[in-house]
N, C-alpha and C. Protein backbone atom coordinates (compact mmCIF):
# COMPACT_ATOMS: atom_id res chain seq x y z
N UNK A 1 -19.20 -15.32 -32.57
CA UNK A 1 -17.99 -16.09 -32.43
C UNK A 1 -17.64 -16.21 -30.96
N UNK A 2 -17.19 -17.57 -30.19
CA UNK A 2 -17.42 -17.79 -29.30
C UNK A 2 -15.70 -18.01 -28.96
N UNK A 3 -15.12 -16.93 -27.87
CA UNK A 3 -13.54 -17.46 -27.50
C UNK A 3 -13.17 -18.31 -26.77
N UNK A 4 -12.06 -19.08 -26.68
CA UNK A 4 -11.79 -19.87 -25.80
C UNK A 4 -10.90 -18.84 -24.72
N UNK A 5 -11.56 -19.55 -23.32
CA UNK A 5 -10.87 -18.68 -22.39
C UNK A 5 -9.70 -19.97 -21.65
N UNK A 6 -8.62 -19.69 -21.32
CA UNK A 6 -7.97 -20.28 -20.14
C UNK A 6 -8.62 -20.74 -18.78
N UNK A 7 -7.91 -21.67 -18.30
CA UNK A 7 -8.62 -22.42 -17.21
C UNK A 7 -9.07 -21.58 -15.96
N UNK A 8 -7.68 -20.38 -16.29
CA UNK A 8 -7.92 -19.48 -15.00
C UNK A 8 -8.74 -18.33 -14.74
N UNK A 9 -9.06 -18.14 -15.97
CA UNK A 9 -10.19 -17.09 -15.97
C UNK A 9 -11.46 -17.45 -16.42
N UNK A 10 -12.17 -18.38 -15.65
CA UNK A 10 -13.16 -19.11 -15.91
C UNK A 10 -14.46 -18.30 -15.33
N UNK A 11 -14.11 -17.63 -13.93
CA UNK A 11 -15.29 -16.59 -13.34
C UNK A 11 -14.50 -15.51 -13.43
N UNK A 12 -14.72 -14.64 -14.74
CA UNK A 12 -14.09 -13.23 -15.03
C UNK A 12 -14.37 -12.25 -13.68
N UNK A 13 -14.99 -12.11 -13.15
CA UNK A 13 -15.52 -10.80 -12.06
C UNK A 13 -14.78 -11.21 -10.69
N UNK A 14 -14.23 -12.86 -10.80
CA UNK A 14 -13.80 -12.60 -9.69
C UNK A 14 -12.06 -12.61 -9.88
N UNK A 15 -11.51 -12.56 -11.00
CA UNK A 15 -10.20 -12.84 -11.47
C UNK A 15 -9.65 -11.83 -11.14
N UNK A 16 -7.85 -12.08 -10.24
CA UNK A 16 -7.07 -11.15 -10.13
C UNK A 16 -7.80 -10.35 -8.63
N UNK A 17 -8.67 -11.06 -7.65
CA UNK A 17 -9.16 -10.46 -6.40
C UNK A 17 -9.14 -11.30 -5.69
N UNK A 18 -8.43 -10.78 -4.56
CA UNK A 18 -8.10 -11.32 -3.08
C UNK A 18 -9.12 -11.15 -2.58
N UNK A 19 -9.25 -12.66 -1.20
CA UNK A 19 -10.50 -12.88 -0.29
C UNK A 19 -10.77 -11.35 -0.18
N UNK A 20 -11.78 -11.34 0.45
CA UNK A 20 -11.86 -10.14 0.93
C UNK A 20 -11.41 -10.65 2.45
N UNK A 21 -10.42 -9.45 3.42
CA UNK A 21 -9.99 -9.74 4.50
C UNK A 21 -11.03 -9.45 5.74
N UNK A 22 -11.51 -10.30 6.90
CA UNK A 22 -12.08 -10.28 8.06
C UNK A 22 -11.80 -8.74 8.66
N UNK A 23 -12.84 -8.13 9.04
CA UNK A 23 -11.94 -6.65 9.65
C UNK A 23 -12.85 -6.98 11.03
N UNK A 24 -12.07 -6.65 12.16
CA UNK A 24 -12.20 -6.09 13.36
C UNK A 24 -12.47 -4.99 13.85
N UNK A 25 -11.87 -4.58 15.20
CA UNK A 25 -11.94 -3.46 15.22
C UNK A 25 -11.20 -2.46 14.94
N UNK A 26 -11.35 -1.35 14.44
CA UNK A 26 -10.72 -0.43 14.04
C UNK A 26 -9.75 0.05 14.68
N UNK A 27 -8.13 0.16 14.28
CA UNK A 27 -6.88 0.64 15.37
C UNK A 27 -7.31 2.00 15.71
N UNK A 28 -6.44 2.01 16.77
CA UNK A 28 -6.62 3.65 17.66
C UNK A 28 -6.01 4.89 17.08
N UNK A 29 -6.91 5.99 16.63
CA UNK A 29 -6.20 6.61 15.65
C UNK A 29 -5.41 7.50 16.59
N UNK A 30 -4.89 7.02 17.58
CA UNK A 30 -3.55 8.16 18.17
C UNK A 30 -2.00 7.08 17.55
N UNK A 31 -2.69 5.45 17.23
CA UNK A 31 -1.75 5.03 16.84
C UNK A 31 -1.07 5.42 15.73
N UNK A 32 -1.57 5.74 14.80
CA UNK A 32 -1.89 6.20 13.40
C UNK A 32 -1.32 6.97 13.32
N UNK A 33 -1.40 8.02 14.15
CA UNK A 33 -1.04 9.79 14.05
C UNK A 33 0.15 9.51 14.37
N UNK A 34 0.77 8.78 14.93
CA UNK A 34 2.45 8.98 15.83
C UNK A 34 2.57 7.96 14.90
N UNK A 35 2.50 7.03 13.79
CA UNK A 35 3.36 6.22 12.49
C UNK A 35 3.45 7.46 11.92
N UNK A 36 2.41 7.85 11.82
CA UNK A 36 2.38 9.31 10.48
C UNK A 36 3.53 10.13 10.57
N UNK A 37 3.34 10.66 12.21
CA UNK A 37 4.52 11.34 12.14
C UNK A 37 6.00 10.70 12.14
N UNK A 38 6.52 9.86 12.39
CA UNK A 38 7.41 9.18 12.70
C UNK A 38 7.84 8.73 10.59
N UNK A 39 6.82 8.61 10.05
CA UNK A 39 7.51 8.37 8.57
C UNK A 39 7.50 9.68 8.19
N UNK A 40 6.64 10.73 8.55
CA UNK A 40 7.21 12.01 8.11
C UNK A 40 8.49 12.61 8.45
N UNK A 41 8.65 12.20 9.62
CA UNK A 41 10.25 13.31 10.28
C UNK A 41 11.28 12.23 9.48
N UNK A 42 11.05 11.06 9.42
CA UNK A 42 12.41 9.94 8.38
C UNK A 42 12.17 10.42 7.13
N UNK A 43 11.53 10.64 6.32
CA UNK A 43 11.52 10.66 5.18
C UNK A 43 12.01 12.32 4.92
N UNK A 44 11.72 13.11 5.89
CA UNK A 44 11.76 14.50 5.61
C UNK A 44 13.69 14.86 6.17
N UNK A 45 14.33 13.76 7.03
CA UNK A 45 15.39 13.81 7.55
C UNK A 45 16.50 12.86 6.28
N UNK A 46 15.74 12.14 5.62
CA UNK A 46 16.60 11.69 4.41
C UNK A 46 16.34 12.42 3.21
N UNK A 47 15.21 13.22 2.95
CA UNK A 47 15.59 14.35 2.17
C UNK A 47 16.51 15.35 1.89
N UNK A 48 16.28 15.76 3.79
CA UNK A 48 17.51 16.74 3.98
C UNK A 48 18.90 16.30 3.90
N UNK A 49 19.19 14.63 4.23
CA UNK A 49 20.58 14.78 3.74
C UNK A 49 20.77 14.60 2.54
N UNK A 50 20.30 13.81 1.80
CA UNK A 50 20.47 13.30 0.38
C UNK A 50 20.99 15.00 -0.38
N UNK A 51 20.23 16.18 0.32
CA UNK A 51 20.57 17.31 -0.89
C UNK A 51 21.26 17.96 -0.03
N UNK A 52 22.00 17.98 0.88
CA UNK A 52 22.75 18.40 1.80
C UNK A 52 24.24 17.93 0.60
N UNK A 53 23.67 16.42 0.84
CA UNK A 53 25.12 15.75 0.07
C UNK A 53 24.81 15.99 -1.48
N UNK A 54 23.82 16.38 -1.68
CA UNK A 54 23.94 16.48 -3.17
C UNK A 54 24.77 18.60 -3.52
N UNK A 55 24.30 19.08 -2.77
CA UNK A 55 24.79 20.30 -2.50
C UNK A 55 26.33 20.85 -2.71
N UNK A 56 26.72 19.65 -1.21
CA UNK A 56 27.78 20.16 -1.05
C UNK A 56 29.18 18.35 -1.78
């Protein structure tokens, strides 16, 4: 028994996948390390208040 498929899923393997993106060169991983830290100390500084205020 043979299904009918929709117009949009006509090449199953490639459905639901983005181009694949052009890559360059690779960023500088000192950049990397100082985002890292910089979302760690925010995220770890809105922890601390959120239960600071949840505390008190």
């Amino acid at each position: 028994m043979q299904f009918v498929r929709p117009a949009f899923a006509t090449y199953q393997r490639r459905f639901g996948r983005a181009p694949r993106p052009m890559l360059g060169q690779p960023a500088s991983r000192q950049a990397d390390l100082s985002a890292d830290l910089r979302l760690f100390a925010t995220t770890f500084a809105a922890g601390f208040l959120f239960v600071s205020i949840l505390i008190g």
